[in-house]
Structures are given as structure tokens and as C-alpha cells.
PDB file of N, CA and C in Angstrom:
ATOM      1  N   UNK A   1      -1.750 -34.447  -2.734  1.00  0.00           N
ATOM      2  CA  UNK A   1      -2.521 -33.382  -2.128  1.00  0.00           C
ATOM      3  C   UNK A   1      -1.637 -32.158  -1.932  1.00  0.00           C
ATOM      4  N   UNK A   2      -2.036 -31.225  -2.139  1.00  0.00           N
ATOM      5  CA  UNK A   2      -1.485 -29.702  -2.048  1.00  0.00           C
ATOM      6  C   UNK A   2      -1.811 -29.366  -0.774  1.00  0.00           C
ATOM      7  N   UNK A   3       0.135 -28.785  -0.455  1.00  0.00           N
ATOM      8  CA  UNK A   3       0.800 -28.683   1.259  1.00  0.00           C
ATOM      9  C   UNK A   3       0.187 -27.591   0.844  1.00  0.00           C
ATOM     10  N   UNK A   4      -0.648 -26.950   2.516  1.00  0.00           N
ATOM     11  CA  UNK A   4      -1.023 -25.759   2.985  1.00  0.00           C
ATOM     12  C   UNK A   4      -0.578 -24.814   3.724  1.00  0.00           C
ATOM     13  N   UNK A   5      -0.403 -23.269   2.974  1.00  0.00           N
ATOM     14  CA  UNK A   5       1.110 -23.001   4.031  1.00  0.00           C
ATOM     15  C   UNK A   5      -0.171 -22.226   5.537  1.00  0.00           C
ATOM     16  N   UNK A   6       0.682 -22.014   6.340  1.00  0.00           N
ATOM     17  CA  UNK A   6      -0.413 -21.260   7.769  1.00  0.00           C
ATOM     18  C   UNK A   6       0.319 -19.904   8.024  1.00  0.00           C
ATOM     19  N   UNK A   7      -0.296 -18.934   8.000  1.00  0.00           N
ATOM     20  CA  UNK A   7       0.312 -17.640   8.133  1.00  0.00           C
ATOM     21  C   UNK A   7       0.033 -16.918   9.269  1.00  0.00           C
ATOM     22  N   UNK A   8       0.040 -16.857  10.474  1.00  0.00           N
ATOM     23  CA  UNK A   8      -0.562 -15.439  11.343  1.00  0.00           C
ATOM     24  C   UNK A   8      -2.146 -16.296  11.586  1.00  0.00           C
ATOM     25  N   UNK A   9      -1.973 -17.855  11.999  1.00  0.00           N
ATOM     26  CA  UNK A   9      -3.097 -18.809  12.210  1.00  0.00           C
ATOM     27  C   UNK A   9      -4.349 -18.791  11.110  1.00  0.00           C
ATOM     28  N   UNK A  10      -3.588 -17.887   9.926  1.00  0.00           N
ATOM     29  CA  UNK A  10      -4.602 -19.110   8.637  1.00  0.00           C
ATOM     30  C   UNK A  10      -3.724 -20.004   8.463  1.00  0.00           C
ATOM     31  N   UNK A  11      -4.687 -20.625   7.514  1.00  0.00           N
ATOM     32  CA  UNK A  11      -4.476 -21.594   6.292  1.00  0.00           C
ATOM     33  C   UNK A  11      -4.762 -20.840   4.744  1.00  0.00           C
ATOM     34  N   UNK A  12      -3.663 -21.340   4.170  1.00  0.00           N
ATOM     35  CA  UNK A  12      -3.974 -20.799   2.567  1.00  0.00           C
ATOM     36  C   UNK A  12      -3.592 -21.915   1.908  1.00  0.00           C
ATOM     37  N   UNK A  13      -4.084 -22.409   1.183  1.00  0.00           N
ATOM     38  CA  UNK A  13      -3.699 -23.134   0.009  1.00  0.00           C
ATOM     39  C   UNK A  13      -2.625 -22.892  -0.731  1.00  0.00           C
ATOM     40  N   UNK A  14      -2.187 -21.667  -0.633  1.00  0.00           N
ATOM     41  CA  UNK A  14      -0.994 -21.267  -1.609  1.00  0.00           C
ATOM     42  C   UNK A  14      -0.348 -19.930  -0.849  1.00  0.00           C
ATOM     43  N   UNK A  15       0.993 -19.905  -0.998  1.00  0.00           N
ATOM     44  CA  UNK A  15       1.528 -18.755  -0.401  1.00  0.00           C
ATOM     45  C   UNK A  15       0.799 -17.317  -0.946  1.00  0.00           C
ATOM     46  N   UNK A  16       1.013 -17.646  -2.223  1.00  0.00           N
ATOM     47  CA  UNK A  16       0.099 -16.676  -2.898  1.00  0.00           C
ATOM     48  C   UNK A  16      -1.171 -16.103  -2.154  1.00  0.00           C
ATOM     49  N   UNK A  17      -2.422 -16.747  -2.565  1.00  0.00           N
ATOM     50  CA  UNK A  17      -2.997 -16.734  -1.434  1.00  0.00           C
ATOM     51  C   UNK A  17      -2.630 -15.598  -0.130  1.00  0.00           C
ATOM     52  N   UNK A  18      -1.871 -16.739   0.795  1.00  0.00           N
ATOM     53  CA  UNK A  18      -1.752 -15.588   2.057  1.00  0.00           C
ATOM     54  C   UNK A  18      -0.829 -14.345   1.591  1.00  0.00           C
ATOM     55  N   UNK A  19       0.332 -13.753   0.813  1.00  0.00           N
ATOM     56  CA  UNK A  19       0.735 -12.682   0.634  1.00  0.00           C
ATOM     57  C   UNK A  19      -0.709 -11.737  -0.611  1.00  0.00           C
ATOM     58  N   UNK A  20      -1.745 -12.003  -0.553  1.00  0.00           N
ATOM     59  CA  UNK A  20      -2.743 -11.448  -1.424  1.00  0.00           C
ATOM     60  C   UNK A  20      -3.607 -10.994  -0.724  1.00  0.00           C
ATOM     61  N   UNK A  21      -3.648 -11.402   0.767  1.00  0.00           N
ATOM     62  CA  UNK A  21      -4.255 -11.192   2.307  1.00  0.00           C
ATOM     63  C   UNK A  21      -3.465  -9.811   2.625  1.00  0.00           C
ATOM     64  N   UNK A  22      -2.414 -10.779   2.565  1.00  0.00           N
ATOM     65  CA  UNK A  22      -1.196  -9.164   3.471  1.00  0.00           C
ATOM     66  C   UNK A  22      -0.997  -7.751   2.361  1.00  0.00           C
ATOM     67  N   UNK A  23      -1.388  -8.292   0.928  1.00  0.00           N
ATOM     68  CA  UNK A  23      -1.220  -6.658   0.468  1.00  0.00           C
ATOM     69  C   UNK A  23      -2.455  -6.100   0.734  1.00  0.00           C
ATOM     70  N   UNK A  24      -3.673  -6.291   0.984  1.00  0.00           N
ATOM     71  CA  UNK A  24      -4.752  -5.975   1.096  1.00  0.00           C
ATOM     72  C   UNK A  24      -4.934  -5.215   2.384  1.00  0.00           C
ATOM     73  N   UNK A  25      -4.342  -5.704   3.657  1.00  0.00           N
ATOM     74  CA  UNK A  25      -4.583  -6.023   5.089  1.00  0.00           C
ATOM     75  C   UNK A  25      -2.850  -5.660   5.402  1.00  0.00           C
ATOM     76  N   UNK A  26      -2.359  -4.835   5.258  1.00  0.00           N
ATOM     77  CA  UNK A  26      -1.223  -4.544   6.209  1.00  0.00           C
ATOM     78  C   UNK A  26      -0.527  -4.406   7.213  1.00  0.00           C
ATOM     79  N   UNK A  27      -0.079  -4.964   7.720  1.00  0.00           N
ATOM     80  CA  UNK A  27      -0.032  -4.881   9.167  1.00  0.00           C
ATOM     81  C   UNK A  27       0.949  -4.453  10.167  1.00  0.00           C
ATOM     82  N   UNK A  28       0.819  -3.589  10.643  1.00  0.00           N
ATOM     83  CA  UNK A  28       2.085  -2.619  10.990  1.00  0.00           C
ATOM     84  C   UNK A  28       3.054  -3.605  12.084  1.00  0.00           C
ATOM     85  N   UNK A  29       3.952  -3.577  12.532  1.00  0.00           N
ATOM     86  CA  UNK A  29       4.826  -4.119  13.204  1.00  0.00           C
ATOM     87  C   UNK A  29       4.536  -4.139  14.647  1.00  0.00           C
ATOM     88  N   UNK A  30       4.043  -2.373  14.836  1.00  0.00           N
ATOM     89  CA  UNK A  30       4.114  -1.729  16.115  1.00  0.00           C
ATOM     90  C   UNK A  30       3.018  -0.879  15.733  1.00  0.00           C
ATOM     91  N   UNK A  31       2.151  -0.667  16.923  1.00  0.00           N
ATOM     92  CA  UNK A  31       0.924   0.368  16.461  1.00  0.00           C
ATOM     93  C   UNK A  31       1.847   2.063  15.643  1.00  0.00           C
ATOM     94  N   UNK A  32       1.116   2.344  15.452  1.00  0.00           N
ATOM     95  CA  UNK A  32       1.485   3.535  14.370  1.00  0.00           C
ATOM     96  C   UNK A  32       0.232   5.182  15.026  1.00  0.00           C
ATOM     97  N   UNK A  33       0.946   5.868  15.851  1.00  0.00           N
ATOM     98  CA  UNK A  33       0.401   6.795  15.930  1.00  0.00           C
ATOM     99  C   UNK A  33       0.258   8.341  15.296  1.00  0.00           C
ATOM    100  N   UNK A  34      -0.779   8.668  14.328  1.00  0.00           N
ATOM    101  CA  UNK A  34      -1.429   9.724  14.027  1.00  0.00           C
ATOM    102  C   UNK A  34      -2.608  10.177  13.763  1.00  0.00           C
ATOM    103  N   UNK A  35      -2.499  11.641  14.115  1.00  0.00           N
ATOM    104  CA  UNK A  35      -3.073  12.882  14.801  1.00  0.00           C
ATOM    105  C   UNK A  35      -4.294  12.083  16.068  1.00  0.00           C
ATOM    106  N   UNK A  36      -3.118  11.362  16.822  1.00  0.00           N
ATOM    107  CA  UNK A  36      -4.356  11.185  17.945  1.00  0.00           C
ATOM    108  C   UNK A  36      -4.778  10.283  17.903  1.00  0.00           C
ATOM    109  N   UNK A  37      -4.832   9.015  16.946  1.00  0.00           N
ATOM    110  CA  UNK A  37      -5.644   7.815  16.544  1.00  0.00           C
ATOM    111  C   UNK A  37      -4.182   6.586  16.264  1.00  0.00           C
ATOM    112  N   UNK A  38      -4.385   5.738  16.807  1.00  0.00           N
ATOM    113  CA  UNK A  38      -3.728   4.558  17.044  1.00  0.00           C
ATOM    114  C   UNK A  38      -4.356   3.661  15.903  1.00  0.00           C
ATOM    115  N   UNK A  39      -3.129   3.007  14.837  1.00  0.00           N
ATOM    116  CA  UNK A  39      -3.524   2.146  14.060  1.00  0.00           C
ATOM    117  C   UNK A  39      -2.807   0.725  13.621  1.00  0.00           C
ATOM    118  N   UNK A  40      -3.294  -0.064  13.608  1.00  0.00           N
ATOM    119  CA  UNK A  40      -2.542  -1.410  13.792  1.00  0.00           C
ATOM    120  C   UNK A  40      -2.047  -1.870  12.306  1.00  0.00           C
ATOM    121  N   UNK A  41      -2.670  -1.075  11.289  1.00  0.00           N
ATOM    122  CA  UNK A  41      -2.247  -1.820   9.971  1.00  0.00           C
ATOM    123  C   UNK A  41      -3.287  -0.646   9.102  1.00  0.00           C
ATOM    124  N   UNK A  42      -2.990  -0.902   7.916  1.00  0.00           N
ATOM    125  CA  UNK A  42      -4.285  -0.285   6.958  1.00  0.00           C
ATOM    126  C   UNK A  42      -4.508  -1.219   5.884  1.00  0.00           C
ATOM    127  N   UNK A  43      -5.736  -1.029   5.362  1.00  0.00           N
ATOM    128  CA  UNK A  43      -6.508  -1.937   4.403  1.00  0.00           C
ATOM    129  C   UNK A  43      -6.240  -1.226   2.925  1.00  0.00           C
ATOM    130  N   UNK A  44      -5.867  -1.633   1.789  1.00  0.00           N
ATOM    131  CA  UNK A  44      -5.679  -1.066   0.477  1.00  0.00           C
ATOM    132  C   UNK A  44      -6.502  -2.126  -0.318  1.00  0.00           C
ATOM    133  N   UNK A  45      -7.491  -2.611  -0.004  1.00  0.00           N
ATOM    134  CA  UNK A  45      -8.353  -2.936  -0.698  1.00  0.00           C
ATOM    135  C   UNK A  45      -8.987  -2.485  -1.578  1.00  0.00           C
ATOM    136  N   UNK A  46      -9.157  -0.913  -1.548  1.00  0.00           N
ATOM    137  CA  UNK A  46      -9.561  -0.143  -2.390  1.00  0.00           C
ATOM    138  C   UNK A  46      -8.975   0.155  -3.349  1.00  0.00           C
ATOM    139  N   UNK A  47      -7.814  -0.334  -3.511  1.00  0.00           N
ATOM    140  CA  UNK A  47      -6.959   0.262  -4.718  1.00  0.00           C
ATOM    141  C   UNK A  47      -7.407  -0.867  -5.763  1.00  0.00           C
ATOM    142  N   UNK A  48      -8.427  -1.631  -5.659  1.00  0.00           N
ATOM    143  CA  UNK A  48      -8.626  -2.518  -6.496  1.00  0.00           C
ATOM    144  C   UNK A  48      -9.546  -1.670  -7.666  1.00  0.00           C
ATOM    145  N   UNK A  49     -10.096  -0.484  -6.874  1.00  0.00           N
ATOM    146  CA  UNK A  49     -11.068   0.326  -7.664  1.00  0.00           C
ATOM    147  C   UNK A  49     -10.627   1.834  -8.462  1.00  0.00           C
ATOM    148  N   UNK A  50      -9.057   1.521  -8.142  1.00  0.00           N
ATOM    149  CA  UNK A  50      -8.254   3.191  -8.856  1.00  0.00           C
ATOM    150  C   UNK A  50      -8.663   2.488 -10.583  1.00  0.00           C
ATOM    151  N   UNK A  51      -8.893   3.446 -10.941  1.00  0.00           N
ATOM    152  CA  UNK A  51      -8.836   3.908 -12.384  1.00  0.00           C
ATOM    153  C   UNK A  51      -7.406   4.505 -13.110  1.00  0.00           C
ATOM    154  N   UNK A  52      -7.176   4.136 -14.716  1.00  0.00           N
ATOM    155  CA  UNK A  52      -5.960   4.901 -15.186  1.00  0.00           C
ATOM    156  C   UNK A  52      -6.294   6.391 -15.154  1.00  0.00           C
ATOM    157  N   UNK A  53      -7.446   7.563 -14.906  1.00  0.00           N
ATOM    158  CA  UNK A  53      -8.146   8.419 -14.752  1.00  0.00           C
ATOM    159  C   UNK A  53      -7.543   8.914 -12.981  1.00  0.00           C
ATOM    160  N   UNK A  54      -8.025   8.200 -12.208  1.00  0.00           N
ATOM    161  CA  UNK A  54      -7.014   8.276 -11.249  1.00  0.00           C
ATOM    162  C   UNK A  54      -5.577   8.295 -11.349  1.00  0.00           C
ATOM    163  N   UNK A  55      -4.579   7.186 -12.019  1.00  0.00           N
ATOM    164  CA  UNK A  55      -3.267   7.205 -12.149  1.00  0.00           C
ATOM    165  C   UNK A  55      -3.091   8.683 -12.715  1.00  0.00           C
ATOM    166  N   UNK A  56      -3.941   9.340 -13.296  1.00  0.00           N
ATOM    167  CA  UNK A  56      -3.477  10.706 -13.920  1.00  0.00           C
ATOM    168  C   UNK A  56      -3.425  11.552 -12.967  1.00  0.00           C
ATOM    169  N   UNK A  57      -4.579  11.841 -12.172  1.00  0.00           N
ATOM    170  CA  UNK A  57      -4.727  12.348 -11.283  1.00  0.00           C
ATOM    171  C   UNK A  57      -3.227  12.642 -10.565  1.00  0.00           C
ATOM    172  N   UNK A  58      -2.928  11.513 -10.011  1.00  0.00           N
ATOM    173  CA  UNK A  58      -1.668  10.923  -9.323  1.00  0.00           C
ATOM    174  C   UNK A  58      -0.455  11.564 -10.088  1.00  0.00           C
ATOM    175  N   UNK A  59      -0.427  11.565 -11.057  1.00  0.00           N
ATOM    176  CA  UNK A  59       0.531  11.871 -11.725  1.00  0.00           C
ATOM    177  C   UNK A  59       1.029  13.436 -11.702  1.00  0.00           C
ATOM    178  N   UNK A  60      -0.078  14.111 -11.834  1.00  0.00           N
ATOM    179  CA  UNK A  60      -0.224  15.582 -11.840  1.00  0.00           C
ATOM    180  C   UNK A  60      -0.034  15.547 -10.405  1.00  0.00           C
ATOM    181  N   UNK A  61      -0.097  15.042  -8.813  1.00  0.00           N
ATOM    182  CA  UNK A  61       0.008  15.588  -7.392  1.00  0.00           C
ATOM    183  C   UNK A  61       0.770  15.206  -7.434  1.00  0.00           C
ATOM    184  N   UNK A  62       1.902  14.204  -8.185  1.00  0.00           N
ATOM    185  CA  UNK A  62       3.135  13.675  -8.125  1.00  0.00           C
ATOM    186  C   UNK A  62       4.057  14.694  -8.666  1.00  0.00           C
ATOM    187  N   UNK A  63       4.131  15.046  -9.794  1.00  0.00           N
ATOM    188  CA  UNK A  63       4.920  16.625 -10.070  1.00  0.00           C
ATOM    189  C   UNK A  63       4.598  17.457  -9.863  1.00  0.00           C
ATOM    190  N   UNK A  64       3.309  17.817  -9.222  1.00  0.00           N
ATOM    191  CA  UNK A  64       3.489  19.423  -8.186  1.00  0.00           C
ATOM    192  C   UNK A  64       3.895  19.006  -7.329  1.00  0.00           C
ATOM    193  N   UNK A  65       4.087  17.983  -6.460  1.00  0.00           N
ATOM    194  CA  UNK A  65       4.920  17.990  -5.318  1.00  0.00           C
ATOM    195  C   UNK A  65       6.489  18.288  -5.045  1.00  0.00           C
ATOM    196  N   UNK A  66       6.728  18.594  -7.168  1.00  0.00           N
ATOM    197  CA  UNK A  66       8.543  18.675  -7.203  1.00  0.00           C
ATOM    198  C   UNK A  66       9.171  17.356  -7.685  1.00  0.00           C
ATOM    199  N   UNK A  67       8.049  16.420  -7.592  1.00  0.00           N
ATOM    200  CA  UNK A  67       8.934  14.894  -7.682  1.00  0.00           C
ATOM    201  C   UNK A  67       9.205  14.263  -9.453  1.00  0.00           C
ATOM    202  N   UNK A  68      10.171  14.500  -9.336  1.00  0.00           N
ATOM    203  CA  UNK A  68      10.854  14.043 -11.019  1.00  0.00           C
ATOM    204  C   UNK A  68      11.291  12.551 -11.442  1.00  0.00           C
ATOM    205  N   UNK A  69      10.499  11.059 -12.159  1.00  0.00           N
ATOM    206  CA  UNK A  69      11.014  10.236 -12.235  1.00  0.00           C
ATOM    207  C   UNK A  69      10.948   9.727 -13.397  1.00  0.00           C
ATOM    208  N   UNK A  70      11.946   8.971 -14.446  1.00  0.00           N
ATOM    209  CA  UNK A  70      11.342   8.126 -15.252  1.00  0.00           C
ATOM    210  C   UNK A  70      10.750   7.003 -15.329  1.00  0.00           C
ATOM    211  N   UNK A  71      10.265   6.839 -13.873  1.00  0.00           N
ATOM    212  CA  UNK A  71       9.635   5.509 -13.636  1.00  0.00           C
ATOM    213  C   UNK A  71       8.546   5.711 -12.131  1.00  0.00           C
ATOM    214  N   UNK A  72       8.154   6.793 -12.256  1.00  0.00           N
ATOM    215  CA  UNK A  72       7.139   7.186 -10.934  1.00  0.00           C
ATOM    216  C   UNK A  72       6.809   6.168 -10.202  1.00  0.00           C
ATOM    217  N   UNK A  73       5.997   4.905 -11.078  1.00  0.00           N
ATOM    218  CA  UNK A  73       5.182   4.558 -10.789  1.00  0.00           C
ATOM    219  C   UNK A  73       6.087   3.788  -9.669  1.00  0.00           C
ATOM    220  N   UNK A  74       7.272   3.694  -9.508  1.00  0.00           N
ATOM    221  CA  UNK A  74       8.387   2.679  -8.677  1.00  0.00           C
ATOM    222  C   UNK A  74       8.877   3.157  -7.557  1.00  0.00           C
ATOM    223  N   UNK A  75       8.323   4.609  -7.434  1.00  0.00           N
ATOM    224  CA  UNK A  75       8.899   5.460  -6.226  1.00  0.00           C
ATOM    225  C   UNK A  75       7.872   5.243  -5.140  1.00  0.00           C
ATOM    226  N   UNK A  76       8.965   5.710  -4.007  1.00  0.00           N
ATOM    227  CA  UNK A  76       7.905   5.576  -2.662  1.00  0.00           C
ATOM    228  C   UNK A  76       7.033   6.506  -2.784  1.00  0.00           C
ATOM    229  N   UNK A  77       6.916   8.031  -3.337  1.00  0.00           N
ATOM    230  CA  UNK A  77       6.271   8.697  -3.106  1.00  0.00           C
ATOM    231  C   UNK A  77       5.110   8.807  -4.075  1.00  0.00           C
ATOM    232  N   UNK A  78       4.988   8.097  -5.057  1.00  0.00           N
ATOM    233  CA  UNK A  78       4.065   7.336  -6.090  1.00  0.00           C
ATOM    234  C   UNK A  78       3.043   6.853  -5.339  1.00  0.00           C
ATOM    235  N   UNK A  79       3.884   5.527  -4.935  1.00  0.00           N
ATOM    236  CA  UNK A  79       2.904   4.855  -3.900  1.00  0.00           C
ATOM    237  C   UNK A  79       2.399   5.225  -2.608  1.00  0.00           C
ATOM    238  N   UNK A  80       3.297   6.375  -1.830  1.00  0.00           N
ATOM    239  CA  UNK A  80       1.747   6.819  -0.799  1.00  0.00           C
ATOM    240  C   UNK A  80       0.865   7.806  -1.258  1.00  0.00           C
ATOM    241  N   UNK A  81       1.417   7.972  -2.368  1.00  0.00           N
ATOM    242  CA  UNK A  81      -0.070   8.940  -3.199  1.00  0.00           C
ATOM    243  C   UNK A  81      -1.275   7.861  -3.552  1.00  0.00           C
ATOM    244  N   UNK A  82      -1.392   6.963  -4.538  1.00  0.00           N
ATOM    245  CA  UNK A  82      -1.781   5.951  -4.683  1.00  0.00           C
ATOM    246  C   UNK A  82      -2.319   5.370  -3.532  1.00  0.00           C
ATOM    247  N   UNK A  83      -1.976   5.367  -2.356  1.00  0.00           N
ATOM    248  CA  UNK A  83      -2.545   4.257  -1.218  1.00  0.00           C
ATOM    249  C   UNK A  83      -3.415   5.403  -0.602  1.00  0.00           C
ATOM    250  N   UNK A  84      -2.825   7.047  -0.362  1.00  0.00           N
ATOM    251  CA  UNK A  84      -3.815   7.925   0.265  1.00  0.00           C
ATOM    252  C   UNK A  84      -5.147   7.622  -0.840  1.00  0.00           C
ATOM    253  N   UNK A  85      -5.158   8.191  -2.031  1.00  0.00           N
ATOM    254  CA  UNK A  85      -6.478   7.907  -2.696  1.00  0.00           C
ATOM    255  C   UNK A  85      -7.259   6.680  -2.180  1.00  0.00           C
ATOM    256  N   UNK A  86      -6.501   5.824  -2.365  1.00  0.00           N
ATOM    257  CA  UNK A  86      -7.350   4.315  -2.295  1.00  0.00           C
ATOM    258  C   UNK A  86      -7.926   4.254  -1.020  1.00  0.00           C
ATOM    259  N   UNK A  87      -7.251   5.048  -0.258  1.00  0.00           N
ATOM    260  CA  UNK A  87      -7.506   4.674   1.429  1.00  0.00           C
ATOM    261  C   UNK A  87      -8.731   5.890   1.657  1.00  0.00           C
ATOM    262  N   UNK A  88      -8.833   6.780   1.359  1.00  0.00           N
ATOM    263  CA  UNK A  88      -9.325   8.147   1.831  1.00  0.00           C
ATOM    264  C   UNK A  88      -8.747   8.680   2.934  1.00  0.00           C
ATOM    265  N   UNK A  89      -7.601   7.886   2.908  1.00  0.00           N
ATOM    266  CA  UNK A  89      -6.713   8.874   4.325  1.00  0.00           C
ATOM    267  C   UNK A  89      -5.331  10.105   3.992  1.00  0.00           C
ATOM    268  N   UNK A  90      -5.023  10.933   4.759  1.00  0.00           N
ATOM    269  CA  UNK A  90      -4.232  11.908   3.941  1.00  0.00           C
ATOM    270  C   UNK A  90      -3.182  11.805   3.520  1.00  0.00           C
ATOM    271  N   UNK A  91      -2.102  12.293   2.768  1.00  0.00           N
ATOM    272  CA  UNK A  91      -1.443  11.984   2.351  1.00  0.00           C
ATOM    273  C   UNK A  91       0.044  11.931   3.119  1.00  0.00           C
ATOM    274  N   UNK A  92      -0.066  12.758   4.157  1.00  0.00           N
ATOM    275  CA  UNK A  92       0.335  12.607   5.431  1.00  0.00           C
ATOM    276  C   UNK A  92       0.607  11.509   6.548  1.00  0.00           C
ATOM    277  N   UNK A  93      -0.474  11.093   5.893  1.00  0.00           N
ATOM    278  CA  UNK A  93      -0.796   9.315   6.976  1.00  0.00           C
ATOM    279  C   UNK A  93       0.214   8.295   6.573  1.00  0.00           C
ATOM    280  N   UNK A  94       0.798   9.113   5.125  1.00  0.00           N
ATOM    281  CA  UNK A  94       1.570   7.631   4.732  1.00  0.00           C
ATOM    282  C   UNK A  94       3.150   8.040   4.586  1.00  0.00           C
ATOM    283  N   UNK A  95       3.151   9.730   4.855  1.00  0.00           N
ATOM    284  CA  UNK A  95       4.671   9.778   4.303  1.00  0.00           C
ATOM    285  C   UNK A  95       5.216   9.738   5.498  1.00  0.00           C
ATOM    286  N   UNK A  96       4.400   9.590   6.757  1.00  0.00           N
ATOM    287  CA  UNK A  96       4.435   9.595   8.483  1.00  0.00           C
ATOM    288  C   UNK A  96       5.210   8.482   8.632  1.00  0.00           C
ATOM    289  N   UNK A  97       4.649   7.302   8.372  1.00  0.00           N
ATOM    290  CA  UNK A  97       5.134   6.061   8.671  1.00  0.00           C
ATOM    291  C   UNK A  97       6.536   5.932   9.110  1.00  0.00           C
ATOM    292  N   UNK A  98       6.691   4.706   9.592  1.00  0.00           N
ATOM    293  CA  UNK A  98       7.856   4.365   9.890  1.00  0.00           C
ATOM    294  C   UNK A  98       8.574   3.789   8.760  1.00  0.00           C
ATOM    295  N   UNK A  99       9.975   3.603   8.322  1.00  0.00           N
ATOM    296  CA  UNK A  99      10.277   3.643   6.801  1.00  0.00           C
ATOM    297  C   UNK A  99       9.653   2.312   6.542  1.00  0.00           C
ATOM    298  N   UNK A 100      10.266   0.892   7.579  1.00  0.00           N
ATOM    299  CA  UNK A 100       9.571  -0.029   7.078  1.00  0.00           C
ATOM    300  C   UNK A 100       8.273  -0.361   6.609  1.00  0.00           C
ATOM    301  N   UNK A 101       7.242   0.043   7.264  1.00  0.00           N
ATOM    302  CA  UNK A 101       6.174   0.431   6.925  1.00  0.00           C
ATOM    303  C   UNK A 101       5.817   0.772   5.747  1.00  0.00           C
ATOM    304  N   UNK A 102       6.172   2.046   5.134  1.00  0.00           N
ATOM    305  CA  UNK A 102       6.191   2.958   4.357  1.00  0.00           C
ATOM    306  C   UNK A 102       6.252   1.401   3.191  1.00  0.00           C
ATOM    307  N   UNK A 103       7.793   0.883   3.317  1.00  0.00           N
ATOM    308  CA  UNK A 103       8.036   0.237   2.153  1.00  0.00           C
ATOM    309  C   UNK A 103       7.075  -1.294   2.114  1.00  0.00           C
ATOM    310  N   UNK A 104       6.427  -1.379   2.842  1.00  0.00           N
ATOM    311  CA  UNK A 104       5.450  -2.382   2.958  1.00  0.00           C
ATOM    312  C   UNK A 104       4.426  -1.708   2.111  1.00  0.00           C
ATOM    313  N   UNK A 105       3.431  -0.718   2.121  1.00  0.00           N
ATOM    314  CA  UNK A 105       2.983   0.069   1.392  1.00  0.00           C
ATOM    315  C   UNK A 105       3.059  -0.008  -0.625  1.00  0.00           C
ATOM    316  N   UNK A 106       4.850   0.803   0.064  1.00  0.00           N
ATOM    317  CA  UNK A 106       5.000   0.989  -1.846  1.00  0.00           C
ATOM    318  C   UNK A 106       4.757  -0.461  -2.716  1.00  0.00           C
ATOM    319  N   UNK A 107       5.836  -1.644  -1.588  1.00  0.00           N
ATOM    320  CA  UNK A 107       5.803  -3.452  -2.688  1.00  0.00           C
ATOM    321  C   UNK A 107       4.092  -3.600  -3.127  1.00  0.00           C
ATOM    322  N   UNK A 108       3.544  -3.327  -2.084  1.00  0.00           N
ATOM    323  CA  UNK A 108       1.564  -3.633  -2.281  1.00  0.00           C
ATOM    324  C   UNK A 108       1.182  -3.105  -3.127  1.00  0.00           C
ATOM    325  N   UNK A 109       1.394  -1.571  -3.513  1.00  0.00           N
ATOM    326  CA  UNK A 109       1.277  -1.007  -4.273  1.00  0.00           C
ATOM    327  C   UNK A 109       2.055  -0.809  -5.654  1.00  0.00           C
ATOM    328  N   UNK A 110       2.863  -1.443  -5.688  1.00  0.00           N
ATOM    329  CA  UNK A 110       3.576  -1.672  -7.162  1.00  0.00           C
ATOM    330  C   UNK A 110       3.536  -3.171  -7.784  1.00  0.00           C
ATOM    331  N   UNK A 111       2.693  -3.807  -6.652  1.00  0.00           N
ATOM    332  CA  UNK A 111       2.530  -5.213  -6.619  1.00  0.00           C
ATOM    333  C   UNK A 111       1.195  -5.194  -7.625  1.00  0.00           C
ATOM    334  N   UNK A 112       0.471  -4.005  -6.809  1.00  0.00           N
ATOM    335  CA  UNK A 112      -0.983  -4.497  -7.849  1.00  0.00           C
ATOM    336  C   UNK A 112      -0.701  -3.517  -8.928  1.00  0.00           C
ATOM    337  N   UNK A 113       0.040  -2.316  -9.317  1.00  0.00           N
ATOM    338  CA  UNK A 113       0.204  -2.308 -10.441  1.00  0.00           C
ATOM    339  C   UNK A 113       0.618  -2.961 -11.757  1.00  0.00           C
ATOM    340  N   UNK A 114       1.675  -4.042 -10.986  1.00  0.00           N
ATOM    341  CA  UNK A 114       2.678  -4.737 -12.386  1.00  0.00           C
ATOM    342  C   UNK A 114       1.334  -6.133 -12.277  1.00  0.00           C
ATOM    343  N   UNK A 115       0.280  -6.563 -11.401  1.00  0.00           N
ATOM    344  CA  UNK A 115       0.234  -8.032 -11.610  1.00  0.00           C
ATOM    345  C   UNK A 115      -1.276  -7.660 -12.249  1.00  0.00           C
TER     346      UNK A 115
END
């Protein structure tokens, strides 16, 4: 029988599984305050629905912002572009963060790009 791991009082069948929860469902350490609104985590569920049409998008607010990479898609500032779209929150909301945070963000987000 297949051991069940327990995460934050689930059960998952597979670690997998529960880290497929946590890129979805983020969860901040410490509440996270901006403009006025207290937030415990954010949801990137939506990035299940970016388009390569979007990645362009992204691409073009990624070099007007100045930002030069041969591998964008691996930078932090890639990925809070990418998570503002997906989220409808600003782009602000994510370069705010606290760094850990932040880099919780980019792995989720370079997570569902490469898988």
C-alpha cells in the first residue's frame, strides 16, 4: 500500500500531489501587507490559463522595464510579471514581497513553465 505523506493537516497520496497544492495556493509565512489589505498567501491557479500569446505579451513588459536576459523566463522579474497577469493583481503586489516570498512565487512559476 502507498505511504501517505500529511502536509499542513492533509493527506496526499504523493508528495507531488501536496507541492501541486502549494504552487497553486501559496502561502505567505507572515501576513503580507499592501495598499491597506492584509494577505495570507495568493492563488496562481490562473496561470494554468496564460497562453504563449500572453508569454509575448510578458516578454515585451519584460524589456520595457530595462530587463535584459538570455533566459527571462528564469528571472525573478519574469515571474512576478507572469503571476501579476495570472493573478489580476499589480505588478507591484509582487515586486513588494518579502524576498522569500517573492522566490516562492518565481519556483511556482518556473515550475509550471518547465513541467
Amino acid at each position: 500500500m502507498k505511504e501517505k505523506e500529511v502536509t499542513e493537516n492533509k493527506v496526499y497520496e504523493t508528495m507531488e500531489d501536496a507541492n501541486t497544492d502549494s504552487i497553486n495556493n501559496i502561502k505567505f509565512k507572515k501576513p503580507y501587507v499592501f495598499e491597506g489589505e492584509t494577505y495570507d498567501g495568493v492563488n496562481l491557479s490562473d496561470i494554468e490559463n496564460i497562453s504563449t500569446k500572453d508569454l509575448l505579451e510578458v516578454d515585451k513588459i519584460y524589456t520595457k522595464l530595462g530587463y535584459m536576459s538570455p533566459t527571462a523566463e528564469m528571472t525573478l522579474a519574469y515571474a512576478c510579471i507572469i503571476a501579476s497577469r495570472a493573478t489580476k493583481k499589480s505588478l507591484e503586489f509582487f515586486t513588494s514581497l518579502p524576498a522569500n516570498e517573492g522566490m516562492k512565487v518565481k519556483t511556482a512559476v518556473i515550475n509550471f513553465l518547465y513541467n
